[in-house]
PDB file of N, CA and C in Angstrom:
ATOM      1  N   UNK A   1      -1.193 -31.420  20.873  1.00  0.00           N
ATOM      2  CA  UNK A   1      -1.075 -30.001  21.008  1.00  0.00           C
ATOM      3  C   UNK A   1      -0.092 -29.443  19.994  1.00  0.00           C
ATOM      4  N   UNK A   2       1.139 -29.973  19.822  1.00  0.00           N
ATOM      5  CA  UNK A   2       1.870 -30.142  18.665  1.00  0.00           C
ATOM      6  C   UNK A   2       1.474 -29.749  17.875  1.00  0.00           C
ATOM      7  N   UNK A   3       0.210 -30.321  16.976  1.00  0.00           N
ATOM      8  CA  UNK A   3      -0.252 -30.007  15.851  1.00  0.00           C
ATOM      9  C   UNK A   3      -1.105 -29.355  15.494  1.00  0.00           C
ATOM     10  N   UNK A   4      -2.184 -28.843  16.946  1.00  0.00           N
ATOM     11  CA  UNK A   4      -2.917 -27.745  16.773  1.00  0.00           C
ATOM     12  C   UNK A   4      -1.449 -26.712  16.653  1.00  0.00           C
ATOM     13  N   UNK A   5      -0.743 -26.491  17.429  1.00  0.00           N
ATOM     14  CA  UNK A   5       0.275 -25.306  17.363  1.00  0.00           C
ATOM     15  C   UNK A   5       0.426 -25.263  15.878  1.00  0.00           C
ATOM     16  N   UNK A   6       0.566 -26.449  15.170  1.00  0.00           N
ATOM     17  CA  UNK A   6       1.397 -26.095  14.198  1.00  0.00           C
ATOM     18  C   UNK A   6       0.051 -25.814  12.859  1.00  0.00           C
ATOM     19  N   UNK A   7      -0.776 -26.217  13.167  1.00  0.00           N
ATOM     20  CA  UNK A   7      -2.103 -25.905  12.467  1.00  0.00           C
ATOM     21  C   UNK A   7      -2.553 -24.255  12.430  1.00  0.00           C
ATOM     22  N   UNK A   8      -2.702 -23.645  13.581  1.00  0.00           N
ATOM     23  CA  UNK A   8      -2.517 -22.351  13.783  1.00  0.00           C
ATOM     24  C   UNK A   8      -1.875 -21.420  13.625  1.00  0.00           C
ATOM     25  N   UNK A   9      -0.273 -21.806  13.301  1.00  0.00           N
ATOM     26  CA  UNK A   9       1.310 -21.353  12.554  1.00  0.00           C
ATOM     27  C   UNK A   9       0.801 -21.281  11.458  1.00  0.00           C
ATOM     28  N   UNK A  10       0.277 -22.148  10.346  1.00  0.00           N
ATOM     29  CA  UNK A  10      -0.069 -22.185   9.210  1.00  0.00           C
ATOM     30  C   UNK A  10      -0.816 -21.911   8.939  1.00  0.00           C
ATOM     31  N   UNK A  11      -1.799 -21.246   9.498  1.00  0.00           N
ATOM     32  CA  UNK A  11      -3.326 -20.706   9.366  1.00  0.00           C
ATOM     33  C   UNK A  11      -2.724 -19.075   9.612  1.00  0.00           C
ATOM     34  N   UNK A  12      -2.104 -18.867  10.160  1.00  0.00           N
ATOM     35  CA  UNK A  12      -1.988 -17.643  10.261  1.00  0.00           C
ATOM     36  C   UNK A  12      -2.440 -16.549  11.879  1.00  0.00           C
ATOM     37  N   UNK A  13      -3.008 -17.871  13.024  1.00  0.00           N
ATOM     38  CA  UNK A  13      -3.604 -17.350  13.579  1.00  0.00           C
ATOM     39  C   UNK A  13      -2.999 -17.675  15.326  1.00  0.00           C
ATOM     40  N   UNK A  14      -1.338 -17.857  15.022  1.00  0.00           N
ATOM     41  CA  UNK A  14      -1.202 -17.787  16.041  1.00  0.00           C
ATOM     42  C   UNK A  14      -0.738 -17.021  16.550  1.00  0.00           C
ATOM     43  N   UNK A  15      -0.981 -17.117  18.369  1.00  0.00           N
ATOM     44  CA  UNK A  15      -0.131 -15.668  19.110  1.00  0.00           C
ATOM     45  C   UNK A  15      -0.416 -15.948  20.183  1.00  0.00           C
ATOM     46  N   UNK A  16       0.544 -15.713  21.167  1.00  0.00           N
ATOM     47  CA  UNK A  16       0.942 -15.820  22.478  1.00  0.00           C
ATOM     48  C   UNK A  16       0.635 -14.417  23.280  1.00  0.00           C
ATOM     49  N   UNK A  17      -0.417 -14.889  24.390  1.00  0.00           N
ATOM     50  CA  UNK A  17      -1.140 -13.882  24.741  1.00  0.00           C
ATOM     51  C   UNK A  17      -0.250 -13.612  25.671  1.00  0.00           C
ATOM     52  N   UNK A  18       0.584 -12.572  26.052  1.00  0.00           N
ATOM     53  CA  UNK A  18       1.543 -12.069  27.678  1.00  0.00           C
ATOM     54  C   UNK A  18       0.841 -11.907  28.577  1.00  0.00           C
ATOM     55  N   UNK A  19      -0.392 -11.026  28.497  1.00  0.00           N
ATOM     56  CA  UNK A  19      -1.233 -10.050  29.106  1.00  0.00           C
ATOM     57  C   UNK A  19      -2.353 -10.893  29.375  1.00  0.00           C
ATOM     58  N   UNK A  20      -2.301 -11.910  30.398  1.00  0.00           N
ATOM     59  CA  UNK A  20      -3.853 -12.643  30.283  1.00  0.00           C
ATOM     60  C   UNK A  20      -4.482 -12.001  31.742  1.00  0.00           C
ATOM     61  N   UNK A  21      -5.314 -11.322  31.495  1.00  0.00           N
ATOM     62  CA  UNK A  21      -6.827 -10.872  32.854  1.00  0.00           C
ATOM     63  C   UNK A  21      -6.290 -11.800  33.848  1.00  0.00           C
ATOM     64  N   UNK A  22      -6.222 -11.400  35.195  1.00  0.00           N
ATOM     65  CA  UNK A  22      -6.217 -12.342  36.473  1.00  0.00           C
ATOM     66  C   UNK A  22      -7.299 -12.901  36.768  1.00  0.00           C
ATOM     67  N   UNK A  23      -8.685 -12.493  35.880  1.00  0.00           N
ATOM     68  CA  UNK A  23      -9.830 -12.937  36.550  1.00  0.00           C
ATOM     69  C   UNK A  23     -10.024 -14.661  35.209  1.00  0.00           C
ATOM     70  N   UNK A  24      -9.696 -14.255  34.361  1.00  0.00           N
ATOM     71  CA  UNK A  24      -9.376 -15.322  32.902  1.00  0.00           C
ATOM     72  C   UNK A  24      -8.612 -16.138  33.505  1.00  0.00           C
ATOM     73  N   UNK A  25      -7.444 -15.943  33.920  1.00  0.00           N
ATOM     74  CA  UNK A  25      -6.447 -16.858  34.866  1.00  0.00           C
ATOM     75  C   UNK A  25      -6.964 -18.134  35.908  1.00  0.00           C
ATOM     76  N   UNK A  26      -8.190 -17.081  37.112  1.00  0.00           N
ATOM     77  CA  UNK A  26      -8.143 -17.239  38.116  1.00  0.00           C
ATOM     78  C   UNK A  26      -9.497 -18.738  37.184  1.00  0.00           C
ATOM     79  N   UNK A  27     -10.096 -18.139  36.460  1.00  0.00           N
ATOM     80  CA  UNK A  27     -11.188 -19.185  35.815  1.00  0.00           C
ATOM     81  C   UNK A  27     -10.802 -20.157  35.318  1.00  0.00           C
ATOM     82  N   UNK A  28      -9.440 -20.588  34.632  1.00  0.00           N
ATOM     83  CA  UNK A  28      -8.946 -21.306  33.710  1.00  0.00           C
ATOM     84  C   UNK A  28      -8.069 -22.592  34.941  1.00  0.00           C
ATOM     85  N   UNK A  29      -7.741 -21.679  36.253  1.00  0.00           N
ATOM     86  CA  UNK A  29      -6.918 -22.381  37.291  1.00  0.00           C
ATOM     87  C   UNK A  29      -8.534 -23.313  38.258  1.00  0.00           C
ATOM     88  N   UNK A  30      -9.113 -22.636  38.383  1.00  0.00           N
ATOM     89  CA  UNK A  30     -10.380 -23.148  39.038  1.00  0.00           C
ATOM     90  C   UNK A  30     -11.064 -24.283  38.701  1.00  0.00           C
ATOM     91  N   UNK A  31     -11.196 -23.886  36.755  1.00  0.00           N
ATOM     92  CA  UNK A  31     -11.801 -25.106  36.149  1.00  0.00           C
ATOM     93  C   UNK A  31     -10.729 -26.216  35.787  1.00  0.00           C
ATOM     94  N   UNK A  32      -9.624 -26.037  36.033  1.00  0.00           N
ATOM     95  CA  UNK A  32      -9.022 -27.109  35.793  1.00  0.00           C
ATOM     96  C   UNK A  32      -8.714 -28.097  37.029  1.00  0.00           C
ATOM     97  N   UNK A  33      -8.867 -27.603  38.083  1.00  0.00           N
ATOM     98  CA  UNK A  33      -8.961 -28.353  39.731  1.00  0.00           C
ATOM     99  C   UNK A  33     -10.207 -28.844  39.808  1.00  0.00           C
ATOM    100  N   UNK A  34     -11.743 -28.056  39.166  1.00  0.00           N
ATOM    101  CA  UNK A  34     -12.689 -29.203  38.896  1.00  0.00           C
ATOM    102  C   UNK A  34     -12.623 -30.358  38.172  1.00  0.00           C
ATOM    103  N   UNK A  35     -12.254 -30.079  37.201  1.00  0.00           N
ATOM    104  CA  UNK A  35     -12.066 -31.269  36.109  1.00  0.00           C
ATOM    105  C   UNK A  35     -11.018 -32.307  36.767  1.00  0.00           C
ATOM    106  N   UNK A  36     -10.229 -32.069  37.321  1.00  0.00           N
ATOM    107  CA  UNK A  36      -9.189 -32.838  38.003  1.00  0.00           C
ATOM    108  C   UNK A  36      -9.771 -33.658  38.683  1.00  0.00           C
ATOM    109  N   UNK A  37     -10.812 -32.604  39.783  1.00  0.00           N
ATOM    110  CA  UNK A  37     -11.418 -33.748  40.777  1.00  0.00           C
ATOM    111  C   UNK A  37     -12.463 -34.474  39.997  1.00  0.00           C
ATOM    112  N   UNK A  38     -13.417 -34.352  39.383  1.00  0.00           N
ATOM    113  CA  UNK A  38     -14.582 -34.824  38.548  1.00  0.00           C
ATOM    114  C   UNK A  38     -13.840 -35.828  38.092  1.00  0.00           C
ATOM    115  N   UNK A  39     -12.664 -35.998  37.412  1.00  0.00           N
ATOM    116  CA  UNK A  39     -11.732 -37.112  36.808  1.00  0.00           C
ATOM    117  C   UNK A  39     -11.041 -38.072  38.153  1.00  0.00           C
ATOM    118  N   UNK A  40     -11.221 -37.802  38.796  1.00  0.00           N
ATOM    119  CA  UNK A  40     -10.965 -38.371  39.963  1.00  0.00           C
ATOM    120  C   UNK A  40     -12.144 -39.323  40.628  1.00  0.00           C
ATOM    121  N   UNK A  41     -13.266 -38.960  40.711  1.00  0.00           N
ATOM    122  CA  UNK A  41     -14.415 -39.192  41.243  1.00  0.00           C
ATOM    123  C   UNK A  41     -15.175 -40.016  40.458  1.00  0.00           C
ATOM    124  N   UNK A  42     -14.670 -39.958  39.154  1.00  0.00           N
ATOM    125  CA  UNK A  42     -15.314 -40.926  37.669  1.00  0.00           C
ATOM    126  C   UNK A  42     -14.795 -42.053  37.926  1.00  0.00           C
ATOM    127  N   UNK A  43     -13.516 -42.570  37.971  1.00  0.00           N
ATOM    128  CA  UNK A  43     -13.016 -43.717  38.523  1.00  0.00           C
ATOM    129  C   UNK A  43     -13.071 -44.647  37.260  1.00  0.00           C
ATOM    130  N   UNK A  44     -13.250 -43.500  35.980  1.00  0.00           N
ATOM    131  CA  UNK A  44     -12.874 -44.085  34.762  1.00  0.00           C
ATOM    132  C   UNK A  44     -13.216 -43.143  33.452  1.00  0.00           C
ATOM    133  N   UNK A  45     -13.349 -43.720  32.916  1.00  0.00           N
ATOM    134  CA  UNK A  45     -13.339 -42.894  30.870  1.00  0.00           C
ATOM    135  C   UNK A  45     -14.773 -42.135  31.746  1.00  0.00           C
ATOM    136  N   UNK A  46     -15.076 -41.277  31.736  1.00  0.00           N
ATOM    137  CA  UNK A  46     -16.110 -39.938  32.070  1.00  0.00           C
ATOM    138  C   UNK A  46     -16.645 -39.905  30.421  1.00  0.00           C
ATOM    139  N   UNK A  47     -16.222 -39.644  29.424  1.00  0.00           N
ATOM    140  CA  UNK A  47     -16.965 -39.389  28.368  1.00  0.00           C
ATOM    141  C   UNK A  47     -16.863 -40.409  27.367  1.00  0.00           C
ATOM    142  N   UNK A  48     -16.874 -41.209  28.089  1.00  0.00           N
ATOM    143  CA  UNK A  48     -17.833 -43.175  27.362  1.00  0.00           C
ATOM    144  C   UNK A  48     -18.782 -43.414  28.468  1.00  0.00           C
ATOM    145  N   UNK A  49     -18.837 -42.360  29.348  1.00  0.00           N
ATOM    146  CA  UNK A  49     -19.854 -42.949  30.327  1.00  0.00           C
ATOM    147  C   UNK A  49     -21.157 -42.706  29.608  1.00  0.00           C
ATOM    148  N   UNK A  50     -21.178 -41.747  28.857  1.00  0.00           N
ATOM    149  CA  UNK A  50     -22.803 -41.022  28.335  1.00  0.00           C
ATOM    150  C   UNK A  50     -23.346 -42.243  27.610  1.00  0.00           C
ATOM    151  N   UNK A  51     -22.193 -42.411  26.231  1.00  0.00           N
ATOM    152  CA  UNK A  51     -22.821 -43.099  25.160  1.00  0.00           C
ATOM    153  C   UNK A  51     -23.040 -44.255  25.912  1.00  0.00           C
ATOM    154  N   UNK A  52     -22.139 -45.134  26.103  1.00  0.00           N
ATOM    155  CA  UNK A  52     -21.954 -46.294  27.077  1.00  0.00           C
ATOM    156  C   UNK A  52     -23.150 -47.285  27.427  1.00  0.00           C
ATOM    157  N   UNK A  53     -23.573 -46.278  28.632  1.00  0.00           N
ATOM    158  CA  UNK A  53     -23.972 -45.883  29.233  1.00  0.00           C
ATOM    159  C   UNK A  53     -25.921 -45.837  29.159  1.00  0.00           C
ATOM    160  N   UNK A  54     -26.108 -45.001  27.870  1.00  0.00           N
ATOM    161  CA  UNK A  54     -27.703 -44.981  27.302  1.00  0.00           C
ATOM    162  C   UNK A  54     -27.519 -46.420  26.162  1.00  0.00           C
ATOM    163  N   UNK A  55     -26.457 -47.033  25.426  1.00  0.00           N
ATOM    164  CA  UNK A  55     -26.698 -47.533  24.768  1.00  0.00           C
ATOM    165  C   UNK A  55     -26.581 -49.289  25.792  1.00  0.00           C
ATOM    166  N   UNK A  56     -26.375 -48.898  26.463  1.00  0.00           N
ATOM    167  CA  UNK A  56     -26.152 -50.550  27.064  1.00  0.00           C
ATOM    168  C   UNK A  56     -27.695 -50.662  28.315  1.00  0.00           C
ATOM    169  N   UNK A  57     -28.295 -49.777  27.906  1.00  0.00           N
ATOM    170  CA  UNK A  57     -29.614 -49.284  28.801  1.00  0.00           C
ATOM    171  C   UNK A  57     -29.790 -48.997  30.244  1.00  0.00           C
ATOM    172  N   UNK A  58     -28.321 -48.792  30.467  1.00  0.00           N
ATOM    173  CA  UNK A  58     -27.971 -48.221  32.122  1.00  0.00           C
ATOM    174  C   UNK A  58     -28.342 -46.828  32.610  1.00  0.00           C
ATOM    175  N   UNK A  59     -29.487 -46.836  33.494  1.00  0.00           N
ATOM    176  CA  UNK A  59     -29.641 -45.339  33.747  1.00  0.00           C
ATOM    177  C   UNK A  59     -28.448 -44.285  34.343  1.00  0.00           C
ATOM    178  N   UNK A  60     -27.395 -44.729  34.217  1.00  0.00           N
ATOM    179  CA  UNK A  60     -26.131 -44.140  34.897  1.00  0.00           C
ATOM    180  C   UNK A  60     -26.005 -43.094  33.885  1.00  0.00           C
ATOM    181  N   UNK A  61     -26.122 -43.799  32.302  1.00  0.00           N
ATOM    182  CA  UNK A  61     -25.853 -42.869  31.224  1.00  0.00           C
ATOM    183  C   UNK A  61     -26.929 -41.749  30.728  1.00  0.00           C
ATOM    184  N   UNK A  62     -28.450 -41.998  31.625  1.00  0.00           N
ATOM    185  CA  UNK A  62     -29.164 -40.693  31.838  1.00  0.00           C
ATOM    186  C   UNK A  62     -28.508 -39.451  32.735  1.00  0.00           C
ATOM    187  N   UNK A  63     -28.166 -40.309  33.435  1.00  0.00           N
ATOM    188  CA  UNK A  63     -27.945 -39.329  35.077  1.00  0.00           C
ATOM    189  C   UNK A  63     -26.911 -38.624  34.890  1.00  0.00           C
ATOM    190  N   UNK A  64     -25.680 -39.462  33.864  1.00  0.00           N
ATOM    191  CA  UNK A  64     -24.364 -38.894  33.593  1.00  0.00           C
ATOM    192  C   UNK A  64     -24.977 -37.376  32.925  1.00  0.00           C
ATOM    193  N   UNK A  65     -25.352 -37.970  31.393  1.00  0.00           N
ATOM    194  CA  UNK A  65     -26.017 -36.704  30.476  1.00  0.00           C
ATOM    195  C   UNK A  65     -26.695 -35.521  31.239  1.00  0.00           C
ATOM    196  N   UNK A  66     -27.852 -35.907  32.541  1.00  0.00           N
ATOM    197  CA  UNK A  66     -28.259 -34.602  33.289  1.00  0.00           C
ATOM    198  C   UNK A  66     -27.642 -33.874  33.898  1.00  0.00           C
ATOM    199  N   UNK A  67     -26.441 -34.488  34.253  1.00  0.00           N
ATOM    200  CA  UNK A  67     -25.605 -33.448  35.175  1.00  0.00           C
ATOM    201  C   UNK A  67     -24.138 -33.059  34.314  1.00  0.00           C
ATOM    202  N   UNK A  68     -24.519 -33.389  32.891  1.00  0.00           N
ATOM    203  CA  UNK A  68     -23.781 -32.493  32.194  1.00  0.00           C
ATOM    204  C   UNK A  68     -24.136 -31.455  31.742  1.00  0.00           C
ATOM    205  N   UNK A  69     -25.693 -31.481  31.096  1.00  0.00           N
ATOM    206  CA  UNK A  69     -26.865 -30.495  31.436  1.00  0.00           C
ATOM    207  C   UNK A  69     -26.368 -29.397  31.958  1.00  0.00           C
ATOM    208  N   UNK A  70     -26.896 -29.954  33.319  1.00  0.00           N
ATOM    209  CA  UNK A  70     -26.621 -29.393  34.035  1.00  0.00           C
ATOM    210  C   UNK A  70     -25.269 -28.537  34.757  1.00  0.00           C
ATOM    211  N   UNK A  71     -24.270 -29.267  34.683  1.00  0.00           N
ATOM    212  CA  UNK A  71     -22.976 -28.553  34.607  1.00  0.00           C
ATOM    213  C   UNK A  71     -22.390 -27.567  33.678  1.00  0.00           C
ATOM    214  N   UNK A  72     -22.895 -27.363  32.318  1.00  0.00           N
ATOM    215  CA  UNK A  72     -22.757 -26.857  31.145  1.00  0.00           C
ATOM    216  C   UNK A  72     -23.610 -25.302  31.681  1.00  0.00           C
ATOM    217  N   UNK A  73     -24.980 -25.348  32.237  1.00  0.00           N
ATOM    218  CA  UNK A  73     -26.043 -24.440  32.603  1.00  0.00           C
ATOM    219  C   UNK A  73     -25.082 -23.656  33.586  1.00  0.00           C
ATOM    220  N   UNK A  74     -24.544 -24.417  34.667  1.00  0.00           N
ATOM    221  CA  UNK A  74     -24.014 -23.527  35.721  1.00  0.00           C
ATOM    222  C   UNK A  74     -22.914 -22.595  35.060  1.00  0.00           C
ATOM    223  N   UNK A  75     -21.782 -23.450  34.268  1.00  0.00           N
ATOM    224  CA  UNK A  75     -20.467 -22.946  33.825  1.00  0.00           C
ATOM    225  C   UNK A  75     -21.053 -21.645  32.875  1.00  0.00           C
ATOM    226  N   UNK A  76     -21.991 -21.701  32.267  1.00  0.00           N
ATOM    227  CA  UNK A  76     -22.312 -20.419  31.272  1.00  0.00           C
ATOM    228  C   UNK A  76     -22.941 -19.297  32.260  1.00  0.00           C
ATOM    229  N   UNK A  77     -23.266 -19.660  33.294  1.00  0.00           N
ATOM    230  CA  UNK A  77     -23.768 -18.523  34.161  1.00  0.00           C
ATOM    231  C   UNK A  77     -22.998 -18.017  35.352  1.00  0.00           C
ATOM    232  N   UNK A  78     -21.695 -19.034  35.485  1.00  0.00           N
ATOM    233  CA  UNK A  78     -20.461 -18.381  35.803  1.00  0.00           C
ATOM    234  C   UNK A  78     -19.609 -17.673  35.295  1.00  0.00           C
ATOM    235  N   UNK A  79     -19.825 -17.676  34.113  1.00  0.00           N
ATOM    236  CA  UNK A  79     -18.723 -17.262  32.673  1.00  0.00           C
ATOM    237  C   UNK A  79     -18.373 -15.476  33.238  1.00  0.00           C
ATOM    238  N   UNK A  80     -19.344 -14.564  33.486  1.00  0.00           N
ATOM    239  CA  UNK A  80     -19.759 -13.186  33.632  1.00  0.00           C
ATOM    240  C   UNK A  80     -18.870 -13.081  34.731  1.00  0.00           C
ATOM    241  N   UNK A  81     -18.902 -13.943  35.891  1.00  0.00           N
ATOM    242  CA  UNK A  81     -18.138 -13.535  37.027  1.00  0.00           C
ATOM    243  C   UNK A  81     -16.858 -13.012  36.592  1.00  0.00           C
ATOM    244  N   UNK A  82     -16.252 -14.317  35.909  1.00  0.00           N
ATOM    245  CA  UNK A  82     -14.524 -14.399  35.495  1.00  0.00           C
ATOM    246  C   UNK A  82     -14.357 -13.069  34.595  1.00  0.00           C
ATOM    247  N   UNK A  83     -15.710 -12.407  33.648  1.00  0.00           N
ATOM    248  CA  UNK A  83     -15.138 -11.271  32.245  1.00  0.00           C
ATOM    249  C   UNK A  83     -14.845 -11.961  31.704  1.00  0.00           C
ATOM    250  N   UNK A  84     -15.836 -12.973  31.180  1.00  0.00           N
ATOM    251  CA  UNK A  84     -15.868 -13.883  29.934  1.00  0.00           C
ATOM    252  C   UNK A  84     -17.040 -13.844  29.168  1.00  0.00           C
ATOM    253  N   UNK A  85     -16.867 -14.028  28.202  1.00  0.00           N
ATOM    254  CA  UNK A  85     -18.536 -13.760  27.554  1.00  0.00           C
ATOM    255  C   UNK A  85     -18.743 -15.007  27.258  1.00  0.00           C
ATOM    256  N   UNK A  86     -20.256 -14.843  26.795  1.00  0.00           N
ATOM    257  CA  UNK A  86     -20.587 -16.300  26.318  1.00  0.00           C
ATOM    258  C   UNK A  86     -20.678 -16.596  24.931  1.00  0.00           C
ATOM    259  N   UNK A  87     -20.616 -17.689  24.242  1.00  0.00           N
ATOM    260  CA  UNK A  87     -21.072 -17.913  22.934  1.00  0.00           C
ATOM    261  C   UNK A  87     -22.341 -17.311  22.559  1.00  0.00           C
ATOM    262  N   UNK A  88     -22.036 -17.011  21.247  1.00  0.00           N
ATOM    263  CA  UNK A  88     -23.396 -16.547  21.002  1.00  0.00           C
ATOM    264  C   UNK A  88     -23.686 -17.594  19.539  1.00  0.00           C
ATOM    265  N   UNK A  89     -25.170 -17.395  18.823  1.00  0.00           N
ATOM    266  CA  UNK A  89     -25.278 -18.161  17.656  1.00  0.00           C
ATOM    267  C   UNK A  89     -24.246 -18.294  16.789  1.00  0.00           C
ATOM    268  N   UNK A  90     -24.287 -17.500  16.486  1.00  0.00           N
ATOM    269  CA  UNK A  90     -23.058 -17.372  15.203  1.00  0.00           C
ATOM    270  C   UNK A  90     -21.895 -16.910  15.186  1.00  0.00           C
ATOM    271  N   UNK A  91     -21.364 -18.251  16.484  1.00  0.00           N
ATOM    272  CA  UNK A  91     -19.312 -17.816  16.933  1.00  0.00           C
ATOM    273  C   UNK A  91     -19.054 -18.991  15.963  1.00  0.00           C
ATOM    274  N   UNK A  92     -19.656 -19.702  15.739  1.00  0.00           N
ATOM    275  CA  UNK A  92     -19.127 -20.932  15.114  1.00  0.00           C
ATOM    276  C   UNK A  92     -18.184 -20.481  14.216  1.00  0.00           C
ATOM    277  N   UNK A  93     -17.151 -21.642  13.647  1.00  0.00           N
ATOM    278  CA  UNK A  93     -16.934 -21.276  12.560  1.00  0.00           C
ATOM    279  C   UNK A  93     -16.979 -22.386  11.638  1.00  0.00           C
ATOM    280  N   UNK A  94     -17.939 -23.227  11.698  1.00  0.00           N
ATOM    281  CA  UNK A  94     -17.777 -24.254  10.756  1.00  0.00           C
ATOM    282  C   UNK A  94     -19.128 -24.327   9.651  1.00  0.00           C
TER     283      UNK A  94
END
């Protein structure tokens, strides 16, 4: 984190938001008690499970990938609740 900070110092693009939305808050506190438990419930490395997983020919590493799918589908159609927008094509910046 260190060095993103300090990557962003030198880019020109940092800044400390005071004023963050309670509903941005309330999304950022929510998804991080999922991820907590999901990391809990993995009962190990969660993202070596995918590759892992399809390459060692275990259907675990299908099932993992569908319900990331799938978890990815829900989180973008929760996004609106919190007053978050979604990505669009061309947010990228690479």
């Amino acid at each position: 984190m260190i060095g993103a900070a300090l990557a962003a110092a030198l880019g020109g693009t940092w800044a400390l938001h005071r004023g963050i939305p309670w509903r941005t808050a309330l999304a950022s506190v929510l998804g991080g008690v999922l991820m907590g438990i999901g990391a809990r419930l993995a009962g190990g490395c969660n993202i070596g499970a995918y590759p892992a997983g399809v390459a060692s020919g275990s259907p675990s590493g299908w099932v993992w990938g569908a319900f990331a799918l799938a978890g990815t589908w829900v989180g973008l159609r929760l996004r609106p609740l919190f007053g978050l927008g979604n990505p669009q094509p061309g947010d990228g910046v690479c």
